[in-house]
N, C-alpha and C. Protein backbone atom coordinates (compact mmCIF):
# COMPACT_ATOMS: atom_id res chain seq x y z
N UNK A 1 0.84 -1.17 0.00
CA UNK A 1 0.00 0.00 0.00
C UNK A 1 0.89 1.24 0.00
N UNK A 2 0.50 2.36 -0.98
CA UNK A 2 1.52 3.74 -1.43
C UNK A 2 0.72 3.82 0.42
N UNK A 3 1.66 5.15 0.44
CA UNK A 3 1.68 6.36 1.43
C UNK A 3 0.25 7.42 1.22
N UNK A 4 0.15 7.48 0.10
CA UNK A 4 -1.03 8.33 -0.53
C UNK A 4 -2.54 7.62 0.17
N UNK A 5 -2.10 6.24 -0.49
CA UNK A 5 -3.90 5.30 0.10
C UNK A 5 -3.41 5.05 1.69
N UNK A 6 -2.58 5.16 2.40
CA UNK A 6 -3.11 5.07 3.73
C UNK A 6 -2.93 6.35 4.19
N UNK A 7 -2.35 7.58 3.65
CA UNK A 7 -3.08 9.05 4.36
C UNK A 7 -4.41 8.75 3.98
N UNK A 8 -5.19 8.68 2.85
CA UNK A 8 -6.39 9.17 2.26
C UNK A 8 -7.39 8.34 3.42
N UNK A 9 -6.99 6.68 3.48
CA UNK A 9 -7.70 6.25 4.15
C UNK A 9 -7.39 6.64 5.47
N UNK A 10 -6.61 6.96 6.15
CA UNK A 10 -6.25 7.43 7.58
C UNK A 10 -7.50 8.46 7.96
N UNK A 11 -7.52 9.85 7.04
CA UNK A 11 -8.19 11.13 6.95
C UNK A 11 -9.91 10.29 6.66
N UNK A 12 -10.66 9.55 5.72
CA UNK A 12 -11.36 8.89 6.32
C UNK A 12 -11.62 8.31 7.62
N UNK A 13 -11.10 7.11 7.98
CA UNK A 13 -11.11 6.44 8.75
C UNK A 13 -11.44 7.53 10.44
N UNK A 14 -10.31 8.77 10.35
CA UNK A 14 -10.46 9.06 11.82
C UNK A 14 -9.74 10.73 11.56
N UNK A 15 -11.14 11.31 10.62
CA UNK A 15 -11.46 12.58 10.57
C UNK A 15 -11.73 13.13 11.43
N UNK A 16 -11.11 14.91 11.68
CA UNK A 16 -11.19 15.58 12.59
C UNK A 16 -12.78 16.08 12.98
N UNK A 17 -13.58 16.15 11.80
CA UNK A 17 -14.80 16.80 11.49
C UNK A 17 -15.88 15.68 11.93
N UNK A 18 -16.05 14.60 11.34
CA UNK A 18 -16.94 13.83 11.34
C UNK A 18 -16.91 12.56 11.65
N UNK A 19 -17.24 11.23 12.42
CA UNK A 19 -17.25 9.79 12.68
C UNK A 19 -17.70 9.40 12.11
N UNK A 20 -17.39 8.90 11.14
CA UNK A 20 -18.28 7.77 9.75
C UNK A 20 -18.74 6.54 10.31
N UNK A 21 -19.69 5.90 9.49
CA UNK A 21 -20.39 5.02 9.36
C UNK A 21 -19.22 3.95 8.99
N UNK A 22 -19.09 2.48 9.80
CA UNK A 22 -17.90 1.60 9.10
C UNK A 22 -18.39 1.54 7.63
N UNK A 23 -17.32 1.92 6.40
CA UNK A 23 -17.81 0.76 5.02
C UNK A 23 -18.70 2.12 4.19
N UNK A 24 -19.34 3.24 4.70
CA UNK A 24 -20.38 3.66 4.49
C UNK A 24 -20.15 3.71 2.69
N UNK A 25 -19.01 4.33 2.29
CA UNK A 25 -19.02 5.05 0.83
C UNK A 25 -18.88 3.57 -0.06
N UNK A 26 -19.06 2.15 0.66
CA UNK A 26 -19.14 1.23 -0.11
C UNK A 26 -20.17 0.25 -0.64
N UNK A 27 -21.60 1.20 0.71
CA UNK A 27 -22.68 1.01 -0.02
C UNK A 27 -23.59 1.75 -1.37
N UNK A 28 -23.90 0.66 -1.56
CA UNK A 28 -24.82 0.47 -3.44
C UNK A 28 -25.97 1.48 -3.07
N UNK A 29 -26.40 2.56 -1.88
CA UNK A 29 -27.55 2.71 -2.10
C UNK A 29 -27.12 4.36 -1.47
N UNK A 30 -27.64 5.17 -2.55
CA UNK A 30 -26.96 6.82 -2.79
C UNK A 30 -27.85 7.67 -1.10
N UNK A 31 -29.15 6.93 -1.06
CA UNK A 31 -29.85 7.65 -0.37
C UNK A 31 -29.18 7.22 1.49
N UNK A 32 -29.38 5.98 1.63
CA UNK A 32 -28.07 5.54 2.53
C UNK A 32 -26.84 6.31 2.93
N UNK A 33 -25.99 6.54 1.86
CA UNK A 33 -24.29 7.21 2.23
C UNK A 33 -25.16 8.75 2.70
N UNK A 34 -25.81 9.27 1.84
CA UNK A 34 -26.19 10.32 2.58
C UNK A 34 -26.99 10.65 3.69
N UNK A 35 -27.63 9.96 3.93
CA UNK A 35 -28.68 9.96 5.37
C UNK A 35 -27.21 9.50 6.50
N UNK A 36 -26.45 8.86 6.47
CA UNK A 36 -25.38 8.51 7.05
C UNK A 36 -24.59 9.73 7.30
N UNK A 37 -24.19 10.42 6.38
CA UNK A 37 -23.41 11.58 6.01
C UNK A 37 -24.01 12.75 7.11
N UNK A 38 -25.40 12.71 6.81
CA UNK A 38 -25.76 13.96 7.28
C UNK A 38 -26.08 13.79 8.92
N UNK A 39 -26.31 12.54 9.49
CA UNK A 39 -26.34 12.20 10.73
C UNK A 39 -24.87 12.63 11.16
N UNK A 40 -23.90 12.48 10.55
CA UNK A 40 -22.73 11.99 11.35
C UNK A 40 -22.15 13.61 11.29
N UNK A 41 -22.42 14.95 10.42
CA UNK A 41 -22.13 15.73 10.57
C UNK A 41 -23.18 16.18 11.29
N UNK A 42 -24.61 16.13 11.86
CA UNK A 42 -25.06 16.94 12.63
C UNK A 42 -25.09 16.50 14.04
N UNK A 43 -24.36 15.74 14.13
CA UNK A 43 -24.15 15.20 15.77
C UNK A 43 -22.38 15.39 15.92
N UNK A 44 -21.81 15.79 15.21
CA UNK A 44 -20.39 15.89 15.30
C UNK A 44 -19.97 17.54 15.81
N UNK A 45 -19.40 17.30 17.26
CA UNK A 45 -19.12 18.83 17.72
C UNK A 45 -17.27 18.85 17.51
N UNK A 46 -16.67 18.37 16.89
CA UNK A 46 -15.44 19.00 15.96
C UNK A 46 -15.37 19.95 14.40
N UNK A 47 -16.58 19.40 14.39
CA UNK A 47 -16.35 20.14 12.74
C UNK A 47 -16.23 21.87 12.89
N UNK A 48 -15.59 22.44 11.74
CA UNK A 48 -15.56 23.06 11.52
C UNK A 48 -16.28 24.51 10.94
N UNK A 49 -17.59 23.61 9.93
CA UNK A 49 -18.25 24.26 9.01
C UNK A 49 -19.60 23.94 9.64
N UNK A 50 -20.63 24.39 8.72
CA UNK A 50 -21.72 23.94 8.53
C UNK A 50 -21.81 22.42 8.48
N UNK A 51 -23.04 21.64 8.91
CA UNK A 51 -23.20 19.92 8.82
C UNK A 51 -23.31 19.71 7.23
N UNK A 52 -24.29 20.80 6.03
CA UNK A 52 -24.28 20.57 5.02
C UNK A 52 -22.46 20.56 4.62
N UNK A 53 -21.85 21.58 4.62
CA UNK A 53 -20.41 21.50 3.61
C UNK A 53 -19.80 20.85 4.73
N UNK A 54 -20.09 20.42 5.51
CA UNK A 54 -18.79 19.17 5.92
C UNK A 54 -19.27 17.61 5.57
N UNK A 55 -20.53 17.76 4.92
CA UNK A 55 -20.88 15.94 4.72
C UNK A 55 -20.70 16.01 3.59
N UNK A 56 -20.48 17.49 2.72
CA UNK A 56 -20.08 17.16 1.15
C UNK A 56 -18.98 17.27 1.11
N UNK A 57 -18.00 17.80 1.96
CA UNK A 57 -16.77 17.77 2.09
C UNK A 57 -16.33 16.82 1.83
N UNK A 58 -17.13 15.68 2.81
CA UNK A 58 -16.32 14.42 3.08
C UNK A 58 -16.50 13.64 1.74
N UNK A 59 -17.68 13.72 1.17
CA UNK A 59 -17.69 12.71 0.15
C UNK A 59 -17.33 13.29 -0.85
N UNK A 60 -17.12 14.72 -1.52
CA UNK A 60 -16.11 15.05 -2.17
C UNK A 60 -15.13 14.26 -2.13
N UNK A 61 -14.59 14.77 -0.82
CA UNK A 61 -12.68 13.88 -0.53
C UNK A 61 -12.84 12.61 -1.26
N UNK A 62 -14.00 11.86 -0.71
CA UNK A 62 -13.84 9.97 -0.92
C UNK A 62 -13.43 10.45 -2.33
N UNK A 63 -14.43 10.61 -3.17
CA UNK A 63 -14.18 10.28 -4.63
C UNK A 63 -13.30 11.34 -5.12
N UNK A 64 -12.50 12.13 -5.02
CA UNK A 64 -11.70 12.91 -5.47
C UNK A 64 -10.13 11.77 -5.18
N UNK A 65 -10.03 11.89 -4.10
CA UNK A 65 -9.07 10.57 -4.00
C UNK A 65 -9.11 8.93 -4.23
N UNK A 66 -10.03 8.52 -4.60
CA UNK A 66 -10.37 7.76 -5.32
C UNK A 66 -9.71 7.86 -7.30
N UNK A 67 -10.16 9.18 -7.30
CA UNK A 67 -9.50 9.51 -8.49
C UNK A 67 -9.77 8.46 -9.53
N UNK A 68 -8.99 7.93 -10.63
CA UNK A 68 -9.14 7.11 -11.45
C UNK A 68 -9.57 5.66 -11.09
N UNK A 69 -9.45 5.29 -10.51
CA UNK A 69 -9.61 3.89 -9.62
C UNK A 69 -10.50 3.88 -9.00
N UNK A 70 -11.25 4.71 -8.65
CA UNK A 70 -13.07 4.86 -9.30
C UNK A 70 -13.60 3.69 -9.82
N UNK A 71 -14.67 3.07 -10.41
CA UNK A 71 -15.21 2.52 -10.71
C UNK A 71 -16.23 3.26 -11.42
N UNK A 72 -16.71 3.44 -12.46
CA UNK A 72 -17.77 4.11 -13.14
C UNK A 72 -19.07 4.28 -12.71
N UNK A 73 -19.57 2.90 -11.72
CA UNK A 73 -20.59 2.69 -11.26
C UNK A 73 -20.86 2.89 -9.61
N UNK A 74 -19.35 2.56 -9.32
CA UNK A 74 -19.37 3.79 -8.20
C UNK A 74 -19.58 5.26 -8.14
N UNK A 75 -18.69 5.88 -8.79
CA UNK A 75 -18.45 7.35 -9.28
C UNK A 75 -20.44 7.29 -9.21
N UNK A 76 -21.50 6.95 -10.38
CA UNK A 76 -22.54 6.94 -10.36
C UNK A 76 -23.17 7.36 -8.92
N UNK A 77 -23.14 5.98 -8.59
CA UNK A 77 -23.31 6.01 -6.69
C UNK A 77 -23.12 7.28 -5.90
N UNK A 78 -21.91 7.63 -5.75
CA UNK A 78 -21.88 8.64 -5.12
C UNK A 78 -22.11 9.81 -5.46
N UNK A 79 -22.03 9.88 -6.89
CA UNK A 79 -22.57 11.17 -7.40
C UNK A 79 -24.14 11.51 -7.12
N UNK A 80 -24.89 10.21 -7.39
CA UNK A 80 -25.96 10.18 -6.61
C UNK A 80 -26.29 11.01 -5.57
N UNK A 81 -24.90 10.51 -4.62
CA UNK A 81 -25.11 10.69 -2.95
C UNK A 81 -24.98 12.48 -2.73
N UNK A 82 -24.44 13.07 -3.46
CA UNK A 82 -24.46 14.72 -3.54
C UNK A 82 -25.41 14.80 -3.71
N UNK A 83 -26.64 14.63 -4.71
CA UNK A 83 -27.84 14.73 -4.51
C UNK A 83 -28.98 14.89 -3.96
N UNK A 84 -28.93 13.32 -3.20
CA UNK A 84 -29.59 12.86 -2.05
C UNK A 84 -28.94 13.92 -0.78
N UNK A 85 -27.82 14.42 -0.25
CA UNK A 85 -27.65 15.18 0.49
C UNK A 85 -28.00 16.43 0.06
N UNK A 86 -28.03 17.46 -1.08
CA UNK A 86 -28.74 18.00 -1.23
C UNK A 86 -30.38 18.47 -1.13
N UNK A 87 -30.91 16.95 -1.07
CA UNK A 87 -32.52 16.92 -0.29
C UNK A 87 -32.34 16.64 0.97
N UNK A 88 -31.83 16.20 1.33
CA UNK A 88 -31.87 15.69 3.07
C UNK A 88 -31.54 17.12 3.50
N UNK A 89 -30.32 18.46 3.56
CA UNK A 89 -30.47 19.63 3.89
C UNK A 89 -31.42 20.35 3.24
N UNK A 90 -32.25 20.17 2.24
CA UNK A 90 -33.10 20.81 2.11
C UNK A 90 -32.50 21.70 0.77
N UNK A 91 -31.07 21.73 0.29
CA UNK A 91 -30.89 22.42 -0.84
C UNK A 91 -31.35 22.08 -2.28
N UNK A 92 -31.05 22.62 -3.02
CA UNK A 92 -31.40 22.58 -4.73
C UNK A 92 -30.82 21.55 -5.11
N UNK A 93 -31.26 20.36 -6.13
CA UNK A 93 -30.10 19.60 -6.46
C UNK A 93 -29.46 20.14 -7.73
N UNK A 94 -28.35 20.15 -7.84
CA UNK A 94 -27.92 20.43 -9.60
C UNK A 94 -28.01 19.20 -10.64
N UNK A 95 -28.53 20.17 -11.77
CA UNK A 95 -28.21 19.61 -13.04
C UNK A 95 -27.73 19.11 -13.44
């Protein structure tokens, strides 16, 4: 394992901001990672930001470092999951 995948997973695993769900960004179901997401930033008293931009924060990060090694049908998934957190705070979803 590079240095890169165990910072990335480290900064997952045991983020300053938020306590994840074990496994969460490896479930198949978009509405799931985000109902997860948004629990774990509005009960989290480290974060920094708002509960909305720190649960998109986080799943930004996943798939940004994920990067190419992505899966297409993941990438799908979670792109999803911006969505679905976009209704769960109550914002607009984009286009």
């Amino acid at each position: 394992m590079t240095a890169s995948k165990k910072w990335s997973a480290e900064v997952t695993e045991h983020s300053d901001a938020l306590d994840l769900e074990a496994h969460i960004f490896e479930s198949d179901d978009a509405r799931k990672i985000a109902a997860s997401l948004k629990r774990s930033a509005e009960h989290s008293h480290r974060r920094k930001a708002e509960p909305f931009q720190s649960a998109m924060s986080m799943l930004n990060f996943y798939i940004n470092r994920a990067g190419s090694n992505l899966p297409e049908s993941r990438k799908r998934v979670l792109e999803k999951a911006k969505d679905e957190l976009r209704v769960a705070f109550g914002r607009e979803k984009e286009d």
